[in-house]
Protein backbone atom coordinates (compact mmCIF):
# COMPACT_ATOMS: atom_id res chain seq x y z
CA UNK A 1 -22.13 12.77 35.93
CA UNK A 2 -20.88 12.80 32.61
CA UNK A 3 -17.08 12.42 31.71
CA UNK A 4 -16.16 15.23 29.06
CA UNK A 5 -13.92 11.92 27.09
CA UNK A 6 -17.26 10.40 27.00
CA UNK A 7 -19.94 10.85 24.42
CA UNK A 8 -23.74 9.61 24.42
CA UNK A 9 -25.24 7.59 21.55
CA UNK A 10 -26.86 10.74 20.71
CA UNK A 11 -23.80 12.68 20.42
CA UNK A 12 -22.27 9.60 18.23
CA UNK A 13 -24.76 9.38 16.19
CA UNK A 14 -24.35 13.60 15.77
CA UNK A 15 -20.51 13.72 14.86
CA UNK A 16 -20.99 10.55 12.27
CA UNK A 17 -23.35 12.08 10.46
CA UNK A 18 -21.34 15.34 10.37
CA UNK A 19 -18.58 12.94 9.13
CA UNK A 20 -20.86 11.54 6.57
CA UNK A 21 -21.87 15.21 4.95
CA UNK A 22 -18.73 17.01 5.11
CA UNK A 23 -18.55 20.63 4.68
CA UNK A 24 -21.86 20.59 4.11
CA UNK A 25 -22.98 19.67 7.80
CA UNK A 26 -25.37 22.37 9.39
CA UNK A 27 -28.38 21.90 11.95
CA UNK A 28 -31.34 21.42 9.55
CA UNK A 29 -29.18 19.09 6.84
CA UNK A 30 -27.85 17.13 10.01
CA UNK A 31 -30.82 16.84 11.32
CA UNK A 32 -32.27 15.31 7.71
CA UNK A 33 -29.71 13.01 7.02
CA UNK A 34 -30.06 11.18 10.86
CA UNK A 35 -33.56 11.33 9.56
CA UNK A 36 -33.33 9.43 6.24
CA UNK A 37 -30.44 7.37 7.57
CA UNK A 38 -31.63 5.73 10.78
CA UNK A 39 -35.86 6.22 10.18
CA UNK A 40 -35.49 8.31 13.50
CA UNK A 41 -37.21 11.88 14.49
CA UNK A 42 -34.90 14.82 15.80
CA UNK A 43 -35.97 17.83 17.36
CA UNK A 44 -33.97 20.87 16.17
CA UNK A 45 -33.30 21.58 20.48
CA UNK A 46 -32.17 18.27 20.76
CA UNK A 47 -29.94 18.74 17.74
CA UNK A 48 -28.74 22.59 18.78
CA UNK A 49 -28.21 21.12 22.23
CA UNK A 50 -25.98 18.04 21.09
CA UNK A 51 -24.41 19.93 19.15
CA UNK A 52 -23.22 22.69 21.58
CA UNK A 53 -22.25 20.14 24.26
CA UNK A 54 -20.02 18.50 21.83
CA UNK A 55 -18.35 21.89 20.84
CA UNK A 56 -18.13 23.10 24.79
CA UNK A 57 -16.13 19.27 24.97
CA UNK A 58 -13.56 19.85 22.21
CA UNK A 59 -14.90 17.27 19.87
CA UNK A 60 -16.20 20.00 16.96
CA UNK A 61 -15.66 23.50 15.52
CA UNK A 62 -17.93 25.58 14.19
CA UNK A 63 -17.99 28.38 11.08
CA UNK A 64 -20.37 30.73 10.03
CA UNK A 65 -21.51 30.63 6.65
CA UNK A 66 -22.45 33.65 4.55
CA UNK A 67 -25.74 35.30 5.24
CA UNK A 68 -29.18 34.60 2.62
CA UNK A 69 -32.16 36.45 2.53
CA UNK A 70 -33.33 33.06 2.27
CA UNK A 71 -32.39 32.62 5.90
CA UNK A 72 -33.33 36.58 6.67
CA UNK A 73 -30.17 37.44 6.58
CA UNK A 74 -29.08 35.26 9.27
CA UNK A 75 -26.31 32.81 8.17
CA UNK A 76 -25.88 28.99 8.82
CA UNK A 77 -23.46 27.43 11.10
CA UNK A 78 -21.70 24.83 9.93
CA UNK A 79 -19.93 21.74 12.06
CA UNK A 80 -16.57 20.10 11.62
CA UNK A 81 -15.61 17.13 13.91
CA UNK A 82 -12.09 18.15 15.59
CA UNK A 83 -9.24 15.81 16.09
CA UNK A 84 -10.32 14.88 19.67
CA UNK A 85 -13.79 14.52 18.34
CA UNK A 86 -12.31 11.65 15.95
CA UNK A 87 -10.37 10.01 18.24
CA UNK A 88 -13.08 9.46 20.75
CA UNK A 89 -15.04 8.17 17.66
CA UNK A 90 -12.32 5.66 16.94
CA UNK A 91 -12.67 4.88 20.65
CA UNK A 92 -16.51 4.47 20.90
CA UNK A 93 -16.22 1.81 17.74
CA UNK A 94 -13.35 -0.33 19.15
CA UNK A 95 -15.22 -0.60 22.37
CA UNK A 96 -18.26 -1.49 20.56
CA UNK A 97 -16.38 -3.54 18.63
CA UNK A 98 -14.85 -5.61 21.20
CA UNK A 99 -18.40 -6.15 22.55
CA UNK A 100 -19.69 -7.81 19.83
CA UNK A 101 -16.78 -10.01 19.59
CA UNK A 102 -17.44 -11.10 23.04
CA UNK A 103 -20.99 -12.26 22.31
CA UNK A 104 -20.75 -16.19 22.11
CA UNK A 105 -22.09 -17.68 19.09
CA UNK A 106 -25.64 -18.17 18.99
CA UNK A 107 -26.31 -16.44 21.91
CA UNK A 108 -28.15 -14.03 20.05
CA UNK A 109 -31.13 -16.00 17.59
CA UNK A 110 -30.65 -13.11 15.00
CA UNK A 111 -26.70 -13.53 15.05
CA UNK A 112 -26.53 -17.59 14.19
CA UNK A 113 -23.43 -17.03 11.90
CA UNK A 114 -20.17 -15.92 13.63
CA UNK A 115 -20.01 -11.99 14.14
């Protein structure tokens, strides 16, 4: 089971890239910018589902925009990463932080300088 102070690599990846775009962070531009960024696919159920569990945890809000008849009428949600959601972010990169520091030198061939 899942702690609800813990988030996924998934969900990390999610609320860093909704960091990255700012107001402008909604399902299909998220979805782009992981993408572009990181060369991986994302399904748009994957995404909505992410995205929900990290909302039902505490760690974003989310707005409704104003409806297009681009969109038929229906309007886009945007995402906002909440407090909690950035402090468990600043958790998630100390811990991986203090991994890497922890990994003796050369014990990695691609890592032969100090990390």
């Amino acid at each position: 089971m899942v702690s609800r102070n813990n988030i996924g690599e998934f969900e990390e990846i999610v609320m860093l890239t909704i960091g990255i775009l700012g107001e402008g962070a909604y399902g299909l531009a998220i979805k782009k910018e992981i993408e572009s960024r990181l060369n991986r696919t994302v399904s748009m159920g994957a995404l909505h589902t992410g995205l929900y569990r990290l909302e039902e945890k505490g760690f974003l809000l989310s707005r409704l925009g104003e409806a297009t008849k681009k969109r038929g009428g229906k309007p886009k949600r945007y995402f906002s990463v909440t407090a909690s959601g950035q402090k468990i972010l600043k958790e998630v990169m100390e811990n991986r932080q203090k991994l890497w520091k922890g990994i003796s030198r050369g014990t990695f061939e691609l890592f032969p300088e100090k990390i």
